[in-house]
PDB file of N, CA and C in Angstrom:
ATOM      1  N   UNK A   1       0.818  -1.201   0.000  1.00  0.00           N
ATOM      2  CA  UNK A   1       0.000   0.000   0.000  1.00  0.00           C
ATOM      3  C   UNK A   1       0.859   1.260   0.000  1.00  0.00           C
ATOM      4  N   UNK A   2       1.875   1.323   0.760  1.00  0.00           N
ATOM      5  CA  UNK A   2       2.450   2.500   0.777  1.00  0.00           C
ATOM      6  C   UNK A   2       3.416   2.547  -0.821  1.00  0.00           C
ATOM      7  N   UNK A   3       3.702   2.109  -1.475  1.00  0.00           N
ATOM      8  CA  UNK A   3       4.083   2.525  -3.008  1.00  0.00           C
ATOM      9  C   UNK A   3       3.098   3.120  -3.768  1.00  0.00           C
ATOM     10  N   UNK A   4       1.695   2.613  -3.692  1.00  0.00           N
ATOM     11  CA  UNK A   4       0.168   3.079  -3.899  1.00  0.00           C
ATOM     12  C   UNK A   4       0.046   4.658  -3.477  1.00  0.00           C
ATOM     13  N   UNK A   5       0.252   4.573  -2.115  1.00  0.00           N
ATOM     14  CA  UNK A   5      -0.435   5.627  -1.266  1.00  0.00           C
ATOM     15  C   UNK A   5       1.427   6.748  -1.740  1.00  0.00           C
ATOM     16  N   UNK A   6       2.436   6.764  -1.756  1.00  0.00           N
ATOM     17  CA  UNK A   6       3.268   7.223  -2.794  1.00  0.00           C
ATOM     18  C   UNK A   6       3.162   7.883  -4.054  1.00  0.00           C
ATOM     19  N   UNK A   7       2.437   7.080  -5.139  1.00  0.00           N
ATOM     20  CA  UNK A   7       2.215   7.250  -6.126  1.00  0.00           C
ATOM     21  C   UNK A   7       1.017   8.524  -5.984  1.00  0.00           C
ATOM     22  N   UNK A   8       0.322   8.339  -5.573  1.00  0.00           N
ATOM     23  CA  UNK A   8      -1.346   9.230  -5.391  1.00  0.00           C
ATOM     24  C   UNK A   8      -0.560  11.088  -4.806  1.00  0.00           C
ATOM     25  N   UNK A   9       0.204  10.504  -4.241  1.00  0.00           N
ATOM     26  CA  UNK A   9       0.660  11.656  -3.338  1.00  0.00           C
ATOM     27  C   UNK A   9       1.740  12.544  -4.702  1.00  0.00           C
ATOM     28  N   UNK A  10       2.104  11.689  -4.707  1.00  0.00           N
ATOM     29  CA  UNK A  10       2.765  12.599  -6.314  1.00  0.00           C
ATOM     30  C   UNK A  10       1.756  13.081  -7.498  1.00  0.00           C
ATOM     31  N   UNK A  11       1.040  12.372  -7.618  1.00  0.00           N
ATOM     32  CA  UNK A  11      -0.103  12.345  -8.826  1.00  0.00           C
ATOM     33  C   UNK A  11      -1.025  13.885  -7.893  1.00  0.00           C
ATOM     34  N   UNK A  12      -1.150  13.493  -6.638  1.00  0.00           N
ATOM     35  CA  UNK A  12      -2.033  14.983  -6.258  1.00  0.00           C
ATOM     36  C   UNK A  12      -1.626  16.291  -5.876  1.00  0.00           C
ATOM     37  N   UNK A  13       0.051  16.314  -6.133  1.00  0.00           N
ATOM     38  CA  UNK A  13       0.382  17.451  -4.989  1.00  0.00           C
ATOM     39  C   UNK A  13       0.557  18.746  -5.766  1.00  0.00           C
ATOM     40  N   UNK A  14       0.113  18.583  -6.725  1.00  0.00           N
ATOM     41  CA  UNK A  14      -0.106  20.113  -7.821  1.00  0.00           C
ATOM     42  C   UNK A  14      -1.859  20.208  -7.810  1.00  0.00           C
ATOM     43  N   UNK A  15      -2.444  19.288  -7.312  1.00  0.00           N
ATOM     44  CA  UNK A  15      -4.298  19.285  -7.710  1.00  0.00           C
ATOM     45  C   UNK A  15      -4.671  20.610  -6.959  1.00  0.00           C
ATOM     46  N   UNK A  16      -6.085  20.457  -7.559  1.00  0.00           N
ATOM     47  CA  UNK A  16      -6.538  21.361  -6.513  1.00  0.00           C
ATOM     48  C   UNK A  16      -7.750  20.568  -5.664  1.00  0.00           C
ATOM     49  N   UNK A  17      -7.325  20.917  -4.145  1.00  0.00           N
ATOM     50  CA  UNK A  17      -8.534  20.588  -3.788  1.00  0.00           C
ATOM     51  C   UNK A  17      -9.771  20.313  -3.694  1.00  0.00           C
ATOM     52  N   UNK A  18     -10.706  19.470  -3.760  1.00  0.00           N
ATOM     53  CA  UNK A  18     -11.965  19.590  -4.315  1.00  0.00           C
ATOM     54  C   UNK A  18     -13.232  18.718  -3.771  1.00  0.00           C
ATOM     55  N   UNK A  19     -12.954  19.136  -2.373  1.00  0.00           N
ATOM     56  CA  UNK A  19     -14.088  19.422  -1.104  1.00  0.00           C
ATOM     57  C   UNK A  19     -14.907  18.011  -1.039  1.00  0.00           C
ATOM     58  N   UNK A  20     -14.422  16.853  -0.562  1.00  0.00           N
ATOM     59  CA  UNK A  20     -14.782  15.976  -0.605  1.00  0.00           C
ATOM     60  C   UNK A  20     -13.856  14.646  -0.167  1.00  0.00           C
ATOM     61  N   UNK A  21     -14.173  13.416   0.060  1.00  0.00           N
ATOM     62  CA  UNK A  21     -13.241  12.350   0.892  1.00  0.00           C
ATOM     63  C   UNK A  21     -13.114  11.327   0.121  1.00  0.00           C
ATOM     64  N   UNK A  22     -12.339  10.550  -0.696  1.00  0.00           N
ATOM     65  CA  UNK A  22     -12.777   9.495  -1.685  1.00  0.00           C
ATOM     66  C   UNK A  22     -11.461   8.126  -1.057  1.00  0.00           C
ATOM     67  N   UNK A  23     -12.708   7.493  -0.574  1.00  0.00           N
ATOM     68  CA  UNK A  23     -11.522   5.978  -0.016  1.00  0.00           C
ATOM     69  C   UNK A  23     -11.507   4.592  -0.887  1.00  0.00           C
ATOM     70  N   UNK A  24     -10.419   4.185  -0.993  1.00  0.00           N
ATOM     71  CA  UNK A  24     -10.298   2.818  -2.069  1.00  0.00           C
ATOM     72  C   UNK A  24     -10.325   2.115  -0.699  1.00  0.00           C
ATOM     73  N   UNK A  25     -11.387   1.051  -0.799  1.00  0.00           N
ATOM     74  CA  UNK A  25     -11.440  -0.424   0.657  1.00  0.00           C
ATOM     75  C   UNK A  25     -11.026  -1.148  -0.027  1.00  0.00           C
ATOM     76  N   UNK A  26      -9.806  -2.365   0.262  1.00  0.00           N
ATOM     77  CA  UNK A  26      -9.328  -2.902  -0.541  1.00  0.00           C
ATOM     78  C   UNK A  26      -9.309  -4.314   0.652  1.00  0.00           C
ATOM     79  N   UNK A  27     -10.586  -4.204   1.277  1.00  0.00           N
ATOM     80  CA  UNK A  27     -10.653  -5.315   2.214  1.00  0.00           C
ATOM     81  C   UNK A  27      -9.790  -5.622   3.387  1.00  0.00           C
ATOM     82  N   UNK A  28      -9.288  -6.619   3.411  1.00  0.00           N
ATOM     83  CA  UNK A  28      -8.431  -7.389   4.543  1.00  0.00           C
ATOM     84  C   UNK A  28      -6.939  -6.534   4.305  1.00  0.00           C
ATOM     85  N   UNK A  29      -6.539  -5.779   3.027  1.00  0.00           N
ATOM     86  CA  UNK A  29      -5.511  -5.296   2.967  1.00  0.00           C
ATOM     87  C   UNK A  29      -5.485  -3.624   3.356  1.00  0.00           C
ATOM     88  N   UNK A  30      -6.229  -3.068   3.991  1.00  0.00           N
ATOM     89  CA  UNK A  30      -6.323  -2.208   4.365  1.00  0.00           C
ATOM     90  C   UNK A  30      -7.257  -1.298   3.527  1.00  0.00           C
ATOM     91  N   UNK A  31      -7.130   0.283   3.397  1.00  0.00           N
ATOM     92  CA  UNK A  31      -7.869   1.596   3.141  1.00  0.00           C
ATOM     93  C   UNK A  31      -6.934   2.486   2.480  1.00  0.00           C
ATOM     94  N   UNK A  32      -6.796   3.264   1.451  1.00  0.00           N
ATOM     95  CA  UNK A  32      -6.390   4.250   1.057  1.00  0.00           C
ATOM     96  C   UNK A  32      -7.297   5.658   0.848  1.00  0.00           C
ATOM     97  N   UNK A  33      -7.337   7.038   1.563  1.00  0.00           N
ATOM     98  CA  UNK A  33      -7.776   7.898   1.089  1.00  0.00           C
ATOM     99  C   UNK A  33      -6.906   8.684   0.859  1.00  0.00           C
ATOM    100  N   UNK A  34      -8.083   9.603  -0.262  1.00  0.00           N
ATOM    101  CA  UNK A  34      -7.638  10.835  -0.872  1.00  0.00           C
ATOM    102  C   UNK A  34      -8.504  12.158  -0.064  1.00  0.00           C
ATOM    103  N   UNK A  35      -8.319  12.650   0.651  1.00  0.00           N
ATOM    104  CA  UNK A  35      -8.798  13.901   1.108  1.00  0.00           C
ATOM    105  C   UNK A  35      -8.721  15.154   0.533  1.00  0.00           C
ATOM    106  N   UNK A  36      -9.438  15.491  -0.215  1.00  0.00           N
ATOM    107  CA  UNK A  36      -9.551  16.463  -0.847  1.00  0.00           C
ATOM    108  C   UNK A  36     -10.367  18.229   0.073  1.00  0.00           C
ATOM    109  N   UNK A  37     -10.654  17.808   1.482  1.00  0.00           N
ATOM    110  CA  UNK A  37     -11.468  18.878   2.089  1.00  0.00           C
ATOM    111  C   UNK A  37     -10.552  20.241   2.677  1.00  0.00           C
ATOM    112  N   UNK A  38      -9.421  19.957   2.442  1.00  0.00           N
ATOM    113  CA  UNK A  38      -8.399  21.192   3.604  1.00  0.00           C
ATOM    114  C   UNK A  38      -8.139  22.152   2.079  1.00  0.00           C
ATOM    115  N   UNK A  39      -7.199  22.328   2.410  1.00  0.00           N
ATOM    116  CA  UNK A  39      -6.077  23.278   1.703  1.00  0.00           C
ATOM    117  C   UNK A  39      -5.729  22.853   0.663  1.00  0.00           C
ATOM    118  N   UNK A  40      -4.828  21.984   1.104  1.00  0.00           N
ATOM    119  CA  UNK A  40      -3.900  20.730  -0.240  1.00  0.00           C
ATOM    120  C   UNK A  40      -4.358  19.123   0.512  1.00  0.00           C
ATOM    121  N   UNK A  41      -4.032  18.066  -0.717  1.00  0.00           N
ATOM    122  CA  UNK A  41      -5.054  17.095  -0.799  1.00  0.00           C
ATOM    123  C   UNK A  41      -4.150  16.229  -0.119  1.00  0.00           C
ATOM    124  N   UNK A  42      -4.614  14.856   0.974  1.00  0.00           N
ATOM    125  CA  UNK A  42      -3.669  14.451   1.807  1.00  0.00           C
ATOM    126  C   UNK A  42      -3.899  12.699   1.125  1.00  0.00           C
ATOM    127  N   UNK A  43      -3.342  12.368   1.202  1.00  0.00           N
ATOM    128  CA  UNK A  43      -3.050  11.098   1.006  1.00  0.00           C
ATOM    129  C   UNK A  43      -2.827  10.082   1.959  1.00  0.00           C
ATOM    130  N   UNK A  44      -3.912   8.738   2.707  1.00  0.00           N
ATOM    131  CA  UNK A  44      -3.190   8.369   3.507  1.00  0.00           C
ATOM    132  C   UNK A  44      -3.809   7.294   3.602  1.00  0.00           C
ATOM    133  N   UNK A  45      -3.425   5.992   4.485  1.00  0.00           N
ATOM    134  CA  UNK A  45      -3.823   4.507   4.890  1.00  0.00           C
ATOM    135  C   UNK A  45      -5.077   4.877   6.315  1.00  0.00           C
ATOM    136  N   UNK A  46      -5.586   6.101   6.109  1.00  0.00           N
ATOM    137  CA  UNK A  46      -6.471   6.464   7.790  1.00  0.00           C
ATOM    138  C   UNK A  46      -7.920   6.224   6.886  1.00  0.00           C
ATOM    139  N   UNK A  47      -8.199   5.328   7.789  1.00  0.00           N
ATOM    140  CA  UNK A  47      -9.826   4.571   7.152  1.00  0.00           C
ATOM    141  C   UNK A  47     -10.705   5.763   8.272  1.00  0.00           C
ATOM    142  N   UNK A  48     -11.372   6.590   7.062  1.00  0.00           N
ATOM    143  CA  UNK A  48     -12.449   7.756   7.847  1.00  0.00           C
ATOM    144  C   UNK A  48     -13.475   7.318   7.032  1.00  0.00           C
ATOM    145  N   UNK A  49     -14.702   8.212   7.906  1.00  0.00           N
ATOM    146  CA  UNK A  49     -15.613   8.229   6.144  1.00  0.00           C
ATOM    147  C   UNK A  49     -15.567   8.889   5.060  1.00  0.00           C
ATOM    148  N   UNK A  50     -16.191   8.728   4.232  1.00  0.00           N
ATOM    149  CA  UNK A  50     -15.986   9.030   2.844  1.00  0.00           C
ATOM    150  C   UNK A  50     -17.181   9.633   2.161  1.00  0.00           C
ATOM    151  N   UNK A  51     -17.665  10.528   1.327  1.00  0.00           N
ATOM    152  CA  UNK A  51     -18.072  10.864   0.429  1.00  0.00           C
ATOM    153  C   UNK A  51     -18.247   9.532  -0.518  1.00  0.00           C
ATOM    154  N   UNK A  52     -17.298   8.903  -1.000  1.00  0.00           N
ATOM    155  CA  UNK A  52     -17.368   7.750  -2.372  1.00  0.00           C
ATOM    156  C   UNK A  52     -16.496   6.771  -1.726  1.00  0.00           C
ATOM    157  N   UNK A  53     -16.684   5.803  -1.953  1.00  0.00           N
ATOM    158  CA  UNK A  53     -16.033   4.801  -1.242  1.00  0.00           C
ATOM    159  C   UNK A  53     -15.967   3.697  -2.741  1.00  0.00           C
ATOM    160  N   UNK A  54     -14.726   3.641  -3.159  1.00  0.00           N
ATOM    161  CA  UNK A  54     -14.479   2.314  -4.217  1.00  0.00           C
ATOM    162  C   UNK A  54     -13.573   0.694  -3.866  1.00  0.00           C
ATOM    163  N   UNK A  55     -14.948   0.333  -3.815  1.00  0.00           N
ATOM    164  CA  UNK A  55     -14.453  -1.401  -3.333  1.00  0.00           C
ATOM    165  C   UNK A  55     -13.612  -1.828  -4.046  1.00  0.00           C
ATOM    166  N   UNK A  56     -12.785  -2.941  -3.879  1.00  0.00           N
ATOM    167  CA  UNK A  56     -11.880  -3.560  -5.013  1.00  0.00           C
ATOM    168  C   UNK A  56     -10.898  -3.873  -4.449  1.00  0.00           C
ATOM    169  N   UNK A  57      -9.959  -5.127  -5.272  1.00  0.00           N
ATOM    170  CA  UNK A  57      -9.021  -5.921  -4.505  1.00  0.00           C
ATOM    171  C   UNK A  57      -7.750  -4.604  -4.606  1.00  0.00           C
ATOM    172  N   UNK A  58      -6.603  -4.806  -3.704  1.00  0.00           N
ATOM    173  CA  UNK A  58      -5.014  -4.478  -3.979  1.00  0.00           C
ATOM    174  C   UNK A  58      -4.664  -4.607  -5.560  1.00  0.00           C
ATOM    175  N   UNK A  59      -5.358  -5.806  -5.751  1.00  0.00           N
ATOM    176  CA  UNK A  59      -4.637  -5.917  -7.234  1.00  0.00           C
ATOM    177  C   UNK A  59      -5.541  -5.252  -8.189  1.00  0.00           C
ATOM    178  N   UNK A  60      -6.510  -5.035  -7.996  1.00  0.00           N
ATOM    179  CA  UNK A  60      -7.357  -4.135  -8.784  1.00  0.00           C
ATOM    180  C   UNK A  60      -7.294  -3.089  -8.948  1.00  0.00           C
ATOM    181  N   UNK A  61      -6.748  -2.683  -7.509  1.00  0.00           N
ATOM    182  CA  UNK A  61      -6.167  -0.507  -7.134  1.00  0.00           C
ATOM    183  C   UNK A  61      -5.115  -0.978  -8.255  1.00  0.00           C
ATOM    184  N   UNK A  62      -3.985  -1.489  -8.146  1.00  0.00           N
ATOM    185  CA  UNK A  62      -2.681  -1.481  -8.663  1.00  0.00           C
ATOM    186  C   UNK A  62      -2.813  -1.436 -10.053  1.00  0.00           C
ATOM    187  N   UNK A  63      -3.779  -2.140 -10.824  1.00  0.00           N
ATOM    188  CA  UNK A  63      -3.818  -2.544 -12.619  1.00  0.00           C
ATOM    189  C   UNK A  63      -4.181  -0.954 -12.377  1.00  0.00           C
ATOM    190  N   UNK A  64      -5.380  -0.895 -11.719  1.00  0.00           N
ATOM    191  CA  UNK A  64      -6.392   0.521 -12.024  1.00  0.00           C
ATOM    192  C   UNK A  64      -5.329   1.629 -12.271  1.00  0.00           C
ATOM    193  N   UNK A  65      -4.070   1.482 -11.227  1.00  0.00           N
ATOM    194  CA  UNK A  65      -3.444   2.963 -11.186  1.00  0.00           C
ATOM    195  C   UNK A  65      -2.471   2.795 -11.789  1.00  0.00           C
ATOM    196  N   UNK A  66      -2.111   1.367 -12.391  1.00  0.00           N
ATOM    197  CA  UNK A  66      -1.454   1.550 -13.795  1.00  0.00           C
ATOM    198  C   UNK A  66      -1.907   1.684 -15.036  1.00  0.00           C
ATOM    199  N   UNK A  67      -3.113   2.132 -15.641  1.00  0.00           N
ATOM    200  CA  UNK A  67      -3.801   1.853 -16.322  1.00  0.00           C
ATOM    201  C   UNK A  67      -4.168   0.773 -17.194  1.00  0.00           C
ATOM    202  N   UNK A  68      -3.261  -0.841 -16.327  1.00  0.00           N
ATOM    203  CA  UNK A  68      -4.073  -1.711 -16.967  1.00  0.00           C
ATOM    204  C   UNK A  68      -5.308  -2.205 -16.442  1.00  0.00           C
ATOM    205  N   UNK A  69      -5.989  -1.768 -16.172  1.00  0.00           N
ATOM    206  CA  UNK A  69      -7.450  -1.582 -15.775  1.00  0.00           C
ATOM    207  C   UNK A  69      -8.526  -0.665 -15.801  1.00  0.00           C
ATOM    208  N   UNK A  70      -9.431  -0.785 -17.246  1.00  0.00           N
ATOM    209  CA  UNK A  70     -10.422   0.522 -17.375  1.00  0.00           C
ATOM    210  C   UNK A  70     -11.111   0.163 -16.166  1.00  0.00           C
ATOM    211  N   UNK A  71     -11.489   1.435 -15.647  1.00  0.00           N
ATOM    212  CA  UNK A  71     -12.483   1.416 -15.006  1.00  0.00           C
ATOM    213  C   UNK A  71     -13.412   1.160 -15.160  1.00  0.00           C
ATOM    214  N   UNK A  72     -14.154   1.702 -16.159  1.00  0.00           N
ATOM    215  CA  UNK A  72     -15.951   1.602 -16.510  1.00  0.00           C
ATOM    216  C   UNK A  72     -16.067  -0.213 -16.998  1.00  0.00           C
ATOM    217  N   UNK A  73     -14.982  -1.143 -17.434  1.00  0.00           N
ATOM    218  CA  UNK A  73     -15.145  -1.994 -17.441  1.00  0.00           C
ATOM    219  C   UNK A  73     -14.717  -3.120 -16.042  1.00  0.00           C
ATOM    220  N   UNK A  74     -14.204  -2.329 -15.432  1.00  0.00           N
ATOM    221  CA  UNK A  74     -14.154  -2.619 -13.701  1.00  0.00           C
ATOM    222  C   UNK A  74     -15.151  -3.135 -13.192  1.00  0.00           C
ATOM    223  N   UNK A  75     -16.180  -2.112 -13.159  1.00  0.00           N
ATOM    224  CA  UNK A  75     -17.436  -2.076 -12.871  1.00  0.00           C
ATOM    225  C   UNK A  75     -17.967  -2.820 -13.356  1.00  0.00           C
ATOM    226  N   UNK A  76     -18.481  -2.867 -14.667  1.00  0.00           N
ATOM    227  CA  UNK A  76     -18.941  -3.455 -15.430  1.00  0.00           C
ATOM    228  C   UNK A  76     -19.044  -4.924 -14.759  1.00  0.00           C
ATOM    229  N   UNK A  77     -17.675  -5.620 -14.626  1.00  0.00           N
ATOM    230  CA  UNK A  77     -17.300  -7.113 -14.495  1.00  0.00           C
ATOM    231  C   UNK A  77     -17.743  -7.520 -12.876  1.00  0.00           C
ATOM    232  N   UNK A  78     -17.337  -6.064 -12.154  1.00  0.00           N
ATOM    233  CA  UNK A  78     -17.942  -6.647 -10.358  1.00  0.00           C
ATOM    234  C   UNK A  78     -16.798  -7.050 -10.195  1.00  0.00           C
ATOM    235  N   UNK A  79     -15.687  -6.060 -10.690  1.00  0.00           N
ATOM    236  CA  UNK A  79     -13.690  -5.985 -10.199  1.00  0.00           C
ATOM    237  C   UNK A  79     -14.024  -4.582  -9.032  1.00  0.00           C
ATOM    238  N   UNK A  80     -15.042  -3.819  -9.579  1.00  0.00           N
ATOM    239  CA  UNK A  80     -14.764  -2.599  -8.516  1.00  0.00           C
ATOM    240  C   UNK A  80     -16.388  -2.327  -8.375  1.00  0.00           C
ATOM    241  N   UNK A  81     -16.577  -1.403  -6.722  1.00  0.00           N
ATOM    242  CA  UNK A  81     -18.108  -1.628  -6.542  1.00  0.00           C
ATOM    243  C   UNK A  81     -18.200   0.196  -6.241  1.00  0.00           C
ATOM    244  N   UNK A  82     -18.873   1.078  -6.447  1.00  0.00           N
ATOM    245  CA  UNK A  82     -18.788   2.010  -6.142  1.00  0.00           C
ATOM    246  C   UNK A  82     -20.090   2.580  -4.681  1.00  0.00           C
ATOM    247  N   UNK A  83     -19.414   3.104  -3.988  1.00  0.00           N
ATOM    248  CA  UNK A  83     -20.842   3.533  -3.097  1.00  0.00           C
ATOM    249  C   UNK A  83     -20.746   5.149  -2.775  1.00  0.00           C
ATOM    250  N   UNK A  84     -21.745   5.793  -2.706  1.00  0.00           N
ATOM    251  CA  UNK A  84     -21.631   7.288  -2.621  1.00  0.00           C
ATOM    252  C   UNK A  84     -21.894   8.182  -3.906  1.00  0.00           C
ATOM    253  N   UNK A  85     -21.195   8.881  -3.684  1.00  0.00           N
ATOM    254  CA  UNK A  85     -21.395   9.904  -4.933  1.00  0.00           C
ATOM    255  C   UNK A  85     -20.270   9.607  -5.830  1.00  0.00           C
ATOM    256  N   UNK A  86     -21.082   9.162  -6.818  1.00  0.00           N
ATOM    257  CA  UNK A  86     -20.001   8.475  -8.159  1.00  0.00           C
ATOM    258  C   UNK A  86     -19.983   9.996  -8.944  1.00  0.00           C
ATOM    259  N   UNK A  87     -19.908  11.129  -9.182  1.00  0.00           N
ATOM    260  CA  UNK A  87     -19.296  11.961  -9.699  1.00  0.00           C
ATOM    261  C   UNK A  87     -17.528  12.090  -9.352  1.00  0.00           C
ATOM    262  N   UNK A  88     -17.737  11.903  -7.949  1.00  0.00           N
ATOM    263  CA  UNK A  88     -16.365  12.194  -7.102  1.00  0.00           C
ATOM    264  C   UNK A  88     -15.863  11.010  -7.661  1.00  0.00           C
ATOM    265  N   UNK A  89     -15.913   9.704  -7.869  1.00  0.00           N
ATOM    266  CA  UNK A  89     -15.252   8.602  -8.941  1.00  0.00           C
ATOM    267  C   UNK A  89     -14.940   8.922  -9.635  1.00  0.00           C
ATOM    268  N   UNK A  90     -15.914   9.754 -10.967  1.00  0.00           N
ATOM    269  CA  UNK A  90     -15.325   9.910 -12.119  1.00  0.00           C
ATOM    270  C   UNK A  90     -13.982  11.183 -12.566  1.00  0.00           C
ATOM    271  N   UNK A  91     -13.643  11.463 -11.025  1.00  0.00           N
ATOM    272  CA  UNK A  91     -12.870  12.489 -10.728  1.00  0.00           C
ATOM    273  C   UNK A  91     -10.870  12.159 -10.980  1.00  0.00           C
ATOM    274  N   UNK A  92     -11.435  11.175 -10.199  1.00  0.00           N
ATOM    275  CA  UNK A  92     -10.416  10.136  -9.689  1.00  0.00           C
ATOM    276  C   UNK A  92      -8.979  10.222 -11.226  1.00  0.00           C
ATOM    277  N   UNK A  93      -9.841  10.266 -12.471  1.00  0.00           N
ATOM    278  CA  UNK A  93      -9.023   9.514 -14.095  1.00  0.00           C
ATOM    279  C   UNK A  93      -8.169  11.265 -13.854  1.00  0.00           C
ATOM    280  N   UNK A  94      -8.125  12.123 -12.719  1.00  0.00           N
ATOM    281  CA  UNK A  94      -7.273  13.296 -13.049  1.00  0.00           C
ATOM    282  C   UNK A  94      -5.961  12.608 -11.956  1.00  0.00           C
ATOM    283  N   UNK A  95      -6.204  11.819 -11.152  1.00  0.00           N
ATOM    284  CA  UNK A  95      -5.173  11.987 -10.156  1.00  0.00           C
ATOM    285  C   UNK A  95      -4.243  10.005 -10.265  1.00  0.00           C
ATOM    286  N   UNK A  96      -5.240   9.348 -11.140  1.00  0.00           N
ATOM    287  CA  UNK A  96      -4.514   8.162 -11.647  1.00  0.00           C
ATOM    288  C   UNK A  96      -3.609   7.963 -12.872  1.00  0.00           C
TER     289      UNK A  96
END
């Protein structure tokens, strides 16, 4: 997780904030969020609640955030489950 939670943190640290909590549950292997509610966007393994919450294995985050894994066909298959406000999902293809 922490090469994951690495990667995100580089991918976000020019973003702009954008008022909202989006957590990958990746089950028995822990939580990754993206906090988007302060200042600048934090990156971390702290399981809070969430605004959008995207289910899915470790190995599913990992294809996903290498882009060998579309998303919309993620879904599609029942590789990734979305709960919350799926706008804040479709947010996500700026910071992967």
């Amino acid at each position: 997780m922490e090469e994951l939670i690495s990667r995100l943190r580089k991918n976000t640290a020019k973003a702009q904030p954008f008022g909202a909590i989006i957590k990958f549950d990746t089950g028995p292997n822990g939580v990754l969020c993206i906090d988007g509610t302060g200042e600048t966007i934090v990156v971390d393994d702290i399981d809070r609640d969430a605004n959008t919450t995207i289910i899915l294995s470790q190995d599913a985050l990992e294809k996903l955030m290498r882009g060998k894994l579309n998303p919309a066909m993620a879904a599609m298959s029942g590789k990734l489950k979305v709960k919350g406000d799926m706008s804040l999902a479709l947010k996500l293809a700026n910071f992967l």
